[in-house]
N, C-alpha and C. Protein backbone atom coordinates (compact mmCIF):
# COMPACT_ATOMS: atom_id res chain seq x y z
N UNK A 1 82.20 63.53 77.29
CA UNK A 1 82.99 64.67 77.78
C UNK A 1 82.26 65.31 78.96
N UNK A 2 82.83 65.72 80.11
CA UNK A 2 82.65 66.18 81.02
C UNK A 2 82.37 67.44 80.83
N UNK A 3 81.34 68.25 81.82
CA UNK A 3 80.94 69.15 81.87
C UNK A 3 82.26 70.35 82.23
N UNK A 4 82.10 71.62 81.40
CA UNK A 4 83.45 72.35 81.83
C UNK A 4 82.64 73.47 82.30
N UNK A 5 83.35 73.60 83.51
CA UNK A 5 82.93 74.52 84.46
C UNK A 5 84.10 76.08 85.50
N UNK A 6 83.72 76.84 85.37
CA UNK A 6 84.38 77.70 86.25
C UNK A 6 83.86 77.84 87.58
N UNK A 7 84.78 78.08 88.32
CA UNK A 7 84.45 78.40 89.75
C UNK A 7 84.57 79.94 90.67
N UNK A 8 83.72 80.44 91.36
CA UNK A 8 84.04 81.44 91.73
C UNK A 8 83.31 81.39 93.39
N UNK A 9 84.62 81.84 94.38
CA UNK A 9 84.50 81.36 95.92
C UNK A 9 85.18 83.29 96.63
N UNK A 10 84.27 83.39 97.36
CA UNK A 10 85.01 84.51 98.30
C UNK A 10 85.58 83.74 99.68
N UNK A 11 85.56 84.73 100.85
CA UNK A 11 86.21 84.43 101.55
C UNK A 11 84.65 84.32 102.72
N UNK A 12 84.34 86.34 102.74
CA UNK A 12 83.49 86.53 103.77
C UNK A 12 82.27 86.03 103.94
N UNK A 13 82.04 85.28 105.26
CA UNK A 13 80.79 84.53 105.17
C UNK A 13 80.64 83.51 105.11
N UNK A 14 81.95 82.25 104.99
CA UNK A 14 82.41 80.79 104.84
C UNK A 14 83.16 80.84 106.49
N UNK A 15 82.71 79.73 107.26
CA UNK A 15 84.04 79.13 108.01
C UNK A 15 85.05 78.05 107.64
N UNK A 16 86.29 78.03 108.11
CA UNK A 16 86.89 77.29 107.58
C UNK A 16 86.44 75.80 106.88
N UNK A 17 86.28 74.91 107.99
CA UNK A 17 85.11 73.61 107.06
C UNK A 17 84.24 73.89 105.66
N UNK A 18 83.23 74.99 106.04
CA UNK A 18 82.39 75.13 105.00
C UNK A 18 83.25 75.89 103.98
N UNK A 19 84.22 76.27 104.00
CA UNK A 19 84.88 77.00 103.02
C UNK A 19 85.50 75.46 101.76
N UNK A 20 86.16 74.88 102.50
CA UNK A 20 87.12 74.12 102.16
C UNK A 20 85.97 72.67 101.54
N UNK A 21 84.94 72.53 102.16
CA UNK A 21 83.40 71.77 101.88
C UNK A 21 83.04 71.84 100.51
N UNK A 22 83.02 73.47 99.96
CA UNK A 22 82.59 73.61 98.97
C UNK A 22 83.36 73.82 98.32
N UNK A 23 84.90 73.66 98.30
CA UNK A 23 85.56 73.41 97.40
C UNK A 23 85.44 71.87 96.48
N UNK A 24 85.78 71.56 97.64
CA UNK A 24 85.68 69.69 97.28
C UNK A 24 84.63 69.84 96.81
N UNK A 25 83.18 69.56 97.41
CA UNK A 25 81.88 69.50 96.87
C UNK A 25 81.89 70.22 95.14
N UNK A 26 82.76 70.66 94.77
CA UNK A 26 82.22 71.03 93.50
C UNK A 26 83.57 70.43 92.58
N UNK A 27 84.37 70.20 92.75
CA UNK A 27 85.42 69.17 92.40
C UNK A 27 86.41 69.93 92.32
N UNK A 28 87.00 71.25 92.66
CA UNK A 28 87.96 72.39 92.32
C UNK A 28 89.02 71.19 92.25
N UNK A 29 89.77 71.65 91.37
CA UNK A 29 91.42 70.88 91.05
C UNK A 29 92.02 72.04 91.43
N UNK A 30 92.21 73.27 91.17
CA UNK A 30 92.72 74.86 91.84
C UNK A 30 92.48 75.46 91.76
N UNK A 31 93.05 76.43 92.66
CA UNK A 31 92.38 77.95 93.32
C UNK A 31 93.37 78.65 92.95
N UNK A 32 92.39 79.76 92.19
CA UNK A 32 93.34 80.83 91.19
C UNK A 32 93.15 81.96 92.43
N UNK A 33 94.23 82.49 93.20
CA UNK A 33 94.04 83.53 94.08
C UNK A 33 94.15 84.92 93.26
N UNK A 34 93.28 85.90 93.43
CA UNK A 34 93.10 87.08 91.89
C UNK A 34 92.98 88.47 93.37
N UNK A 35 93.48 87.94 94.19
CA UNK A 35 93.72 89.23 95.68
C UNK A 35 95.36 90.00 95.05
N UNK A 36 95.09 91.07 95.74
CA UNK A 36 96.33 91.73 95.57
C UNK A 36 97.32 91.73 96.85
N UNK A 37 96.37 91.81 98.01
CA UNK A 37 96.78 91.53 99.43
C UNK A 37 96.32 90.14 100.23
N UNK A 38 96.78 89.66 100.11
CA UNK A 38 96.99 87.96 100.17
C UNK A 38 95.92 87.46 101.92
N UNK A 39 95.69 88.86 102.68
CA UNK A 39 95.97 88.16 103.77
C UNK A 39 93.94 88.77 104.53
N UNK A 40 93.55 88.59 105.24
CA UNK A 40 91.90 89.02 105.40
C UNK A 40 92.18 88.79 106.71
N UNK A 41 91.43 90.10 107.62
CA UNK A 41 91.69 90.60 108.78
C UNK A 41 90.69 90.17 109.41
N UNK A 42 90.69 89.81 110.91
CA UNK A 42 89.98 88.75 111.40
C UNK A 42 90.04 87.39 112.00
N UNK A 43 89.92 86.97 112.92
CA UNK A 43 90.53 85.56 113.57
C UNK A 43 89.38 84.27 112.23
N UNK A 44 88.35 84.68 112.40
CA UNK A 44 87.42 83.76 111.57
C UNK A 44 87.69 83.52 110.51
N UNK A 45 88.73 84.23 109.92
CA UNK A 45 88.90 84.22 108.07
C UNK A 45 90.69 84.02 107.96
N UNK A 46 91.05 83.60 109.19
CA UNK A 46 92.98 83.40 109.32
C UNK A 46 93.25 82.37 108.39
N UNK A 47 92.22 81.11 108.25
CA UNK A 47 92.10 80.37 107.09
C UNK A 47 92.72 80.51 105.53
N UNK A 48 92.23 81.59 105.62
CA UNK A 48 92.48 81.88 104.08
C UNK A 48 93.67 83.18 103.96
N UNK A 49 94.17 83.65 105.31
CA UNK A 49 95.72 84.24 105.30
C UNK A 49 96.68 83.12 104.22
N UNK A 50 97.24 83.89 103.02
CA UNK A 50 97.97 82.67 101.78
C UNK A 50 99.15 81.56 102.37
N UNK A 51 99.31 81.79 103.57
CA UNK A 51 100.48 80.55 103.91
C UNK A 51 99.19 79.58 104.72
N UNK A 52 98.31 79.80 105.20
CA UNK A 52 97.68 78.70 105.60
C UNK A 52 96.86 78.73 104.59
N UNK A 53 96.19 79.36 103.92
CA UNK A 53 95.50 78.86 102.89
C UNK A 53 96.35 77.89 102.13
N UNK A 54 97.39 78.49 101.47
CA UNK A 54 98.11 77.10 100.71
C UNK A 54 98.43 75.72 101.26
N UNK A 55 98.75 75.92 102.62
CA UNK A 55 99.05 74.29 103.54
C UNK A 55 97.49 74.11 103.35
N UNK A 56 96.24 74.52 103.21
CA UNK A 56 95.43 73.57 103.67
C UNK A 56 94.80 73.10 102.73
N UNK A 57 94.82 73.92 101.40
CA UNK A 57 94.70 73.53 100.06
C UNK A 57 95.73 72.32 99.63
N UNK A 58 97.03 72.06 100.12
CA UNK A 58 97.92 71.41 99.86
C UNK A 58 97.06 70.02 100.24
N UNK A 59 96.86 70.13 101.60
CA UNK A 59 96.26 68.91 102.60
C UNK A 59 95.13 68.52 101.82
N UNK A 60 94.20 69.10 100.78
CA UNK A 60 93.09 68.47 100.75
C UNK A 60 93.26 68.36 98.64
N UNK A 61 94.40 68.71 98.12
CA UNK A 61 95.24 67.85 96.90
C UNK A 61 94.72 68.95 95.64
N UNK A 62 94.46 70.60 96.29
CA UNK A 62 94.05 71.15 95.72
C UNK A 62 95.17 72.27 95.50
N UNK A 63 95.30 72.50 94.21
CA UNK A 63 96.73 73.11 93.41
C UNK A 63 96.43 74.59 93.70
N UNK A 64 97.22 75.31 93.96
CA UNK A 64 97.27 77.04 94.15
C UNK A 64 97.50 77.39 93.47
N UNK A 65 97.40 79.01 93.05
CA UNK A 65 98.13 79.51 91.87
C UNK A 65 97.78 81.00 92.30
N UNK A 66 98.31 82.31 92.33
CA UNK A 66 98.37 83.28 92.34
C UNK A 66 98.34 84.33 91.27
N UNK A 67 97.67 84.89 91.05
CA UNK A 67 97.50 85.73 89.74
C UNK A 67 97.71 87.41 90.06
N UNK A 68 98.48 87.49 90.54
CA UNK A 68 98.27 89.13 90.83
C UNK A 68 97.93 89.88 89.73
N UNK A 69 98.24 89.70 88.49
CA UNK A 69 97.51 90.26 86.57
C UNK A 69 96.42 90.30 86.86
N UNK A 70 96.01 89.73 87.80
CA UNK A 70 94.12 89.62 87.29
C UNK A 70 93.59 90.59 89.20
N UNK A 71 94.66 90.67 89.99
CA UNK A 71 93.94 91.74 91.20
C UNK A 71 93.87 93.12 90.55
N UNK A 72 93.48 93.85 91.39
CA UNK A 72 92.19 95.14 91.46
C UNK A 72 93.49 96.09 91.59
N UNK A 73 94.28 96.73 90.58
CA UNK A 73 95.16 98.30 90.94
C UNK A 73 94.59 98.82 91.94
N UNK A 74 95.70 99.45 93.08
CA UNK A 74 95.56 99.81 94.31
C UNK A 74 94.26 101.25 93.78
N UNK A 75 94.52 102.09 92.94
CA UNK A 75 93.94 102.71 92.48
C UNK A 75 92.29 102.19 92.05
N UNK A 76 91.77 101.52 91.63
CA UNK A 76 90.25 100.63 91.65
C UNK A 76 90.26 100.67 93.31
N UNK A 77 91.17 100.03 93.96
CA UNK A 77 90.48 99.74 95.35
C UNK A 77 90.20 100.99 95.72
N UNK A 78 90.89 102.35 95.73
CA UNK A 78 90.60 103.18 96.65
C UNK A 78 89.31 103.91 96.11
N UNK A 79 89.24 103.85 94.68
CA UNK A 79 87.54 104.22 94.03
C UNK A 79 86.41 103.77 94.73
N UNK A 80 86.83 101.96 94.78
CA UNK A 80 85.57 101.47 95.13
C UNK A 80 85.17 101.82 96.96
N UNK A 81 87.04 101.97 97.50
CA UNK A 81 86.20 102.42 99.09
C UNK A 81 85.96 103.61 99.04
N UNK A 82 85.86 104.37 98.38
CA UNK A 82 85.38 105.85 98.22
C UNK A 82 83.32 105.52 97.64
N UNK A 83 83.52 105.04 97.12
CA UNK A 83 81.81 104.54 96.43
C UNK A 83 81.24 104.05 97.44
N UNK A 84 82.31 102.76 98.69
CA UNK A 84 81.32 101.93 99.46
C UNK A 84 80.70 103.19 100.42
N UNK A 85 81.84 103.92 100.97
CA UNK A 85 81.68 104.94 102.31
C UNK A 85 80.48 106.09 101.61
N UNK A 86 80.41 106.32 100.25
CA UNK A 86 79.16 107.25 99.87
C UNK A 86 77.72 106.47 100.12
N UNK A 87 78.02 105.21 99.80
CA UNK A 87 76.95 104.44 99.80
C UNK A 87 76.57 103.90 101.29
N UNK A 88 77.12 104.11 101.82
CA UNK A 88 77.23 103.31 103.48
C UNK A 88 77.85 101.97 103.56
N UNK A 89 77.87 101.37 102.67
CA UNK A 89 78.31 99.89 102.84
C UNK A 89 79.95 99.48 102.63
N UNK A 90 80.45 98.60 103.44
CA UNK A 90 81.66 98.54 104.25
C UNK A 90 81.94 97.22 102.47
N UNK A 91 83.09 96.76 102.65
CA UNK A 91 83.59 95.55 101.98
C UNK A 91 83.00 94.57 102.24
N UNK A 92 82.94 94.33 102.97
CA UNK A 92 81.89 93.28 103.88
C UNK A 92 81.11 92.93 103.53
N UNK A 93 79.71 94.22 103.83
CA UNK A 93 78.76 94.29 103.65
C UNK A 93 77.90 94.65 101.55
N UNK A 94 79.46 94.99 100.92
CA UNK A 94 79.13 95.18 99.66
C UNK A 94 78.27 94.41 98.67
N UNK A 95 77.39 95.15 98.05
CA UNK A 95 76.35 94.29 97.22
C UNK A 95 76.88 94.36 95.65
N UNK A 96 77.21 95.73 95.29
CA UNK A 96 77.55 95.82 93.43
C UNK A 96 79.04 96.48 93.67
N UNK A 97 79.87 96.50 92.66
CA UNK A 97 80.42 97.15 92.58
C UNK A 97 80.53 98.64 91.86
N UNK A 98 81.17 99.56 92.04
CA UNK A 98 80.67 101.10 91.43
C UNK A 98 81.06 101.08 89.85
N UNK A 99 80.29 102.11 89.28
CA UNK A 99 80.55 102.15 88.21
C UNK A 99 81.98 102.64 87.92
N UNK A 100 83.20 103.00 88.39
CA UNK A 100 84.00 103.79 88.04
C UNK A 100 85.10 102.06 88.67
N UNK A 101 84.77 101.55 89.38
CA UNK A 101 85.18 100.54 89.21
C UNK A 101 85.32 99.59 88.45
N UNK A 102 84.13 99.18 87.64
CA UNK A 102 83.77 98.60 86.81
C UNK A 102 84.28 99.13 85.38
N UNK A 103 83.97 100.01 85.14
CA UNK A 103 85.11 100.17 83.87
C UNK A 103 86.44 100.99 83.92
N UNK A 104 86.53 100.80 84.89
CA UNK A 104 88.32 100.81 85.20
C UNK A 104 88.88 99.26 85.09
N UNK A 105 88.13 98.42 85.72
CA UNK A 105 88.87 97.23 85.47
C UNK A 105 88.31 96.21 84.53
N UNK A 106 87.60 96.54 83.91
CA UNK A 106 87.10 96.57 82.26
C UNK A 106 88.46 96.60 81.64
N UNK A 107 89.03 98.18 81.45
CA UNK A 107 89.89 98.34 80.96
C UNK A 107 91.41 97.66 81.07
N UNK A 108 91.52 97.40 82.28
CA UNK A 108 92.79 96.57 82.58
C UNK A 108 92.73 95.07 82.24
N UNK A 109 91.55 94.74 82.57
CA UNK A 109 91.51 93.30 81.70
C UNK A 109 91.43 93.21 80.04
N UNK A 110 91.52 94.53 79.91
CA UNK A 110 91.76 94.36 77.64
C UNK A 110 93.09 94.50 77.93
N UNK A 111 93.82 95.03 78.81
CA UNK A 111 95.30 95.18 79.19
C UNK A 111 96.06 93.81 78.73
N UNK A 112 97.55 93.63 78.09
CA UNK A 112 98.00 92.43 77.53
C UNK A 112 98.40 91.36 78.91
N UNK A 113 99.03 92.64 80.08
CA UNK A 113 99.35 90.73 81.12
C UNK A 113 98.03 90.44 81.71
N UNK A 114 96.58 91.09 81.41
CA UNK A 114 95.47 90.30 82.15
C UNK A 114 95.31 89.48 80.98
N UNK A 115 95.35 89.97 79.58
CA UNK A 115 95.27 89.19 78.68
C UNK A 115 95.86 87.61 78.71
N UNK A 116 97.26 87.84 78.86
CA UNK A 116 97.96 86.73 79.15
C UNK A 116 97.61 85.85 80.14
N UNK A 117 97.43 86.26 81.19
CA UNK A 117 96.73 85.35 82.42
C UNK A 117 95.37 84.83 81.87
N UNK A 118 94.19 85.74 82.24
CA UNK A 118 93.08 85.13 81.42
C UNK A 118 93.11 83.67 80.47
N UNK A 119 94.27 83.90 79.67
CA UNK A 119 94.52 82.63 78.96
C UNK A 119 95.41 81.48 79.21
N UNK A 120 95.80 81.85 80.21
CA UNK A 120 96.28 80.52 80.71
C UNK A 120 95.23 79.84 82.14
N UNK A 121 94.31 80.28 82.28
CA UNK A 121 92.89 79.91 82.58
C UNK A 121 92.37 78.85 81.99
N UNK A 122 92.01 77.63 82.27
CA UNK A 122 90.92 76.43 81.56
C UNK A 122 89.99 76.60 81.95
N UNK A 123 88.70 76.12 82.08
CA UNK A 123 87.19 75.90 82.65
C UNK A 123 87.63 74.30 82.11
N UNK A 124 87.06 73.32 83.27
CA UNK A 124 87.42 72.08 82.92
C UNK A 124 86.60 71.29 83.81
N UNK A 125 86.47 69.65 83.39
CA UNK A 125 85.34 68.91 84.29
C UNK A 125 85.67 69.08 85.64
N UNK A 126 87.15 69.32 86.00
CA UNK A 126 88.23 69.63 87.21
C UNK A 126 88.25 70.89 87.13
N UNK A 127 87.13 71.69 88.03
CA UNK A 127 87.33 73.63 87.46
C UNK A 127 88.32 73.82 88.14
N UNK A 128 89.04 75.20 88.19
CA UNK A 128 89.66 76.05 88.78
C UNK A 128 88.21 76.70 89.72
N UNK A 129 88.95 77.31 90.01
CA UNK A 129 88.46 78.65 91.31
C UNK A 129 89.16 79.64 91.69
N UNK A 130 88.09 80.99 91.03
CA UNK A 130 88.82 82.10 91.31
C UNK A 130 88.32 82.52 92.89
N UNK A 131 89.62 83.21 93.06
CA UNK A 131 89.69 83.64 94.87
C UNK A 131 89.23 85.03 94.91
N UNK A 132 88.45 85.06 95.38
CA UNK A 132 88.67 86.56 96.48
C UNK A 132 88.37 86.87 97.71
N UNK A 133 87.81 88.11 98.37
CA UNK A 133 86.77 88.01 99.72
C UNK A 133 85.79 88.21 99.90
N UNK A 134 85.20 88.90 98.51
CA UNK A 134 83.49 89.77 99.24
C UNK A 134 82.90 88.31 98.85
N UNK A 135 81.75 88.00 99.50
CA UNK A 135 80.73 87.22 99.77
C UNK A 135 79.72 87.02 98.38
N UNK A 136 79.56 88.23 98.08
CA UNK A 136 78.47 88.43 96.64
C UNK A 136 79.41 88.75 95.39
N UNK A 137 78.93 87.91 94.72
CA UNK A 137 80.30 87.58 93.55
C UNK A 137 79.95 88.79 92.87
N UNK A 138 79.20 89.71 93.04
CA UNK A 138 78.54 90.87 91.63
C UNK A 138 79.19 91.84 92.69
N UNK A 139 79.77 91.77 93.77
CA UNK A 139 80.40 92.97 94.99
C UNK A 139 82.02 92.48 94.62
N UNK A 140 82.25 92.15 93.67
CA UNK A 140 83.26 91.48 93.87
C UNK A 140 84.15 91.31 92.05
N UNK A 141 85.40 91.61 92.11
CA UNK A 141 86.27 91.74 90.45
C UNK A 141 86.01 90.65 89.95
N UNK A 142 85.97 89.72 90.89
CA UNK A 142 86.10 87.76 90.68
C UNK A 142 85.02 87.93 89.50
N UNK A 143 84.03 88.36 89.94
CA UNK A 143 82.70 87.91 88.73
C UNK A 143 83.07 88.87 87.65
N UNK A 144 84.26 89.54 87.17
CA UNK A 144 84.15 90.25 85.92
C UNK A 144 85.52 89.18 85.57
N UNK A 145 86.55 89.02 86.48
CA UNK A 145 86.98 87.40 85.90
C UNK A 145 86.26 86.42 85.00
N UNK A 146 85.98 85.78 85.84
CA UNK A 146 84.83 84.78 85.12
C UNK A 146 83.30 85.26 84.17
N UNK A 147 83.25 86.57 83.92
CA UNK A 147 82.55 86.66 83.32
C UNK A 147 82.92 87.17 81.63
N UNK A 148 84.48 87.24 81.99
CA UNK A 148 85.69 87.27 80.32
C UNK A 148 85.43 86.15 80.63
N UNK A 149 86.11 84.89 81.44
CA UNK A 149 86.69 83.77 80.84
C UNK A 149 85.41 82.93 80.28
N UNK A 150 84.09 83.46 80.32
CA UNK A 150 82.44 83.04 79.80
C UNK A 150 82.59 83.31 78.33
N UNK A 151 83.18 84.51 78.13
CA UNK A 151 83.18 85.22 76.69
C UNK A 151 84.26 84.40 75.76
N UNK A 152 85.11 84.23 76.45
CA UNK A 152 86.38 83.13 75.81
C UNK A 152 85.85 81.71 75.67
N UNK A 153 85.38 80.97 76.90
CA UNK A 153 84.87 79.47 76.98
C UNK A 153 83.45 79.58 77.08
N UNK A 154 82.68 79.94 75.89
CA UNK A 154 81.11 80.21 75.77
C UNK A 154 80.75 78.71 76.34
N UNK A 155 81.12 77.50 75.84
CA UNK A 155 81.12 76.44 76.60
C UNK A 155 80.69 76.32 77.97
N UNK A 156 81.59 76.94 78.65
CA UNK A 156 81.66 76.81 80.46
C UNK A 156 80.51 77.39 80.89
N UNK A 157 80.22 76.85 82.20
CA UNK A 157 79.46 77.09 82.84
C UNK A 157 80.11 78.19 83.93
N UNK A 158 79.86 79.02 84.80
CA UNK A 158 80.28 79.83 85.40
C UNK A 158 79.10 79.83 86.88
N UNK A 159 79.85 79.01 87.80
CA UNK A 159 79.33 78.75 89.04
C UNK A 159 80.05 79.57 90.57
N UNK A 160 79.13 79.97 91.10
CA UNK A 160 79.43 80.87 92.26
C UNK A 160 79.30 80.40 93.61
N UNK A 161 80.41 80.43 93.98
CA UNK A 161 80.45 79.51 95.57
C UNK A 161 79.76 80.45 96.23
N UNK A 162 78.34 80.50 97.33
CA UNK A 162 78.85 81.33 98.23
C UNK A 162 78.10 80.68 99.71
N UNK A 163 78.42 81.55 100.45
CA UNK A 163 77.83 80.81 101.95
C UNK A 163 76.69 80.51 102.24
């Protein structure tokens, strides 16, 4: 039996090649997109805007899937840009996420449709890959994703794409 593994990939800090590199390179079968706003501002990151992201995921035989159950309530986002601007640090540049973030979306993932999503999640020798943009998976919801679907598939391994 093959090793079962999760995947976790941002956006910022990959160019297109190396983005799409380390997909393959780690065997992703699909990319669970867990954004609420589909689209990342910037000519360098147009890549991963969701209509070319999906054609190019299509092109290289890798399955999409969209989870909006599992993105960040507009409400979390405006906490956490309220935390980054106290702290100085932009989205971008984000290292942790705030505490008022963190168990806010704690709480929404005991919520029943994150529940439901969450479980229709595998970790498999063919991982998935959860989507987002910050660069540092601990700046980022993705790693409280995959760090339920750890608690569910004690099994899996839980691997972090980053640039």
């Amino acid at each position: 039996m093959s090793e079962r593994r999760l995947i976790t990939i941002g956006v910022y800090g990959f160019h297109e090649e190396g983005f799409y590199a380390a997909l393959a390179g780690s065997g992703v079968s699909c990319l669970i997109d867990i954004r609420r706003r589909r689209g990342v501002r910037g000519p360098q990151y147009a890549f991963a805007n969701a209509r070319r992201l999906q054609a190019g995921l299509a092109e290289r035989g890798i399955d999409y899937r969209h989870l909006l159950e599992l993105a960040a309530p507009a409400e979390l986002i405006r906490l956490q840009g309220e935390a980054d601007r106290r702290s100085g640090e932009g989205q971008r540049g984000r290292t942790h996420l705030s505490p008022e973030f963190l168990a806010g979306y704690e709480r929404m993932l005991a919520g029943a449709e994150a529940q439901a999503a969450l479980a229709s999640i595998a970790p498999s020798g063919d991982p998935p890959a959860l989507l987002c943009v910050e660069a540092v998976p601990e700046a980022c919801h993705r790693s409280l994703v995959a760090d339920a679907l750890a608690r569910a598939h004690p099994e899996a391994r839980v691997v972090h794409l980053t640039p």
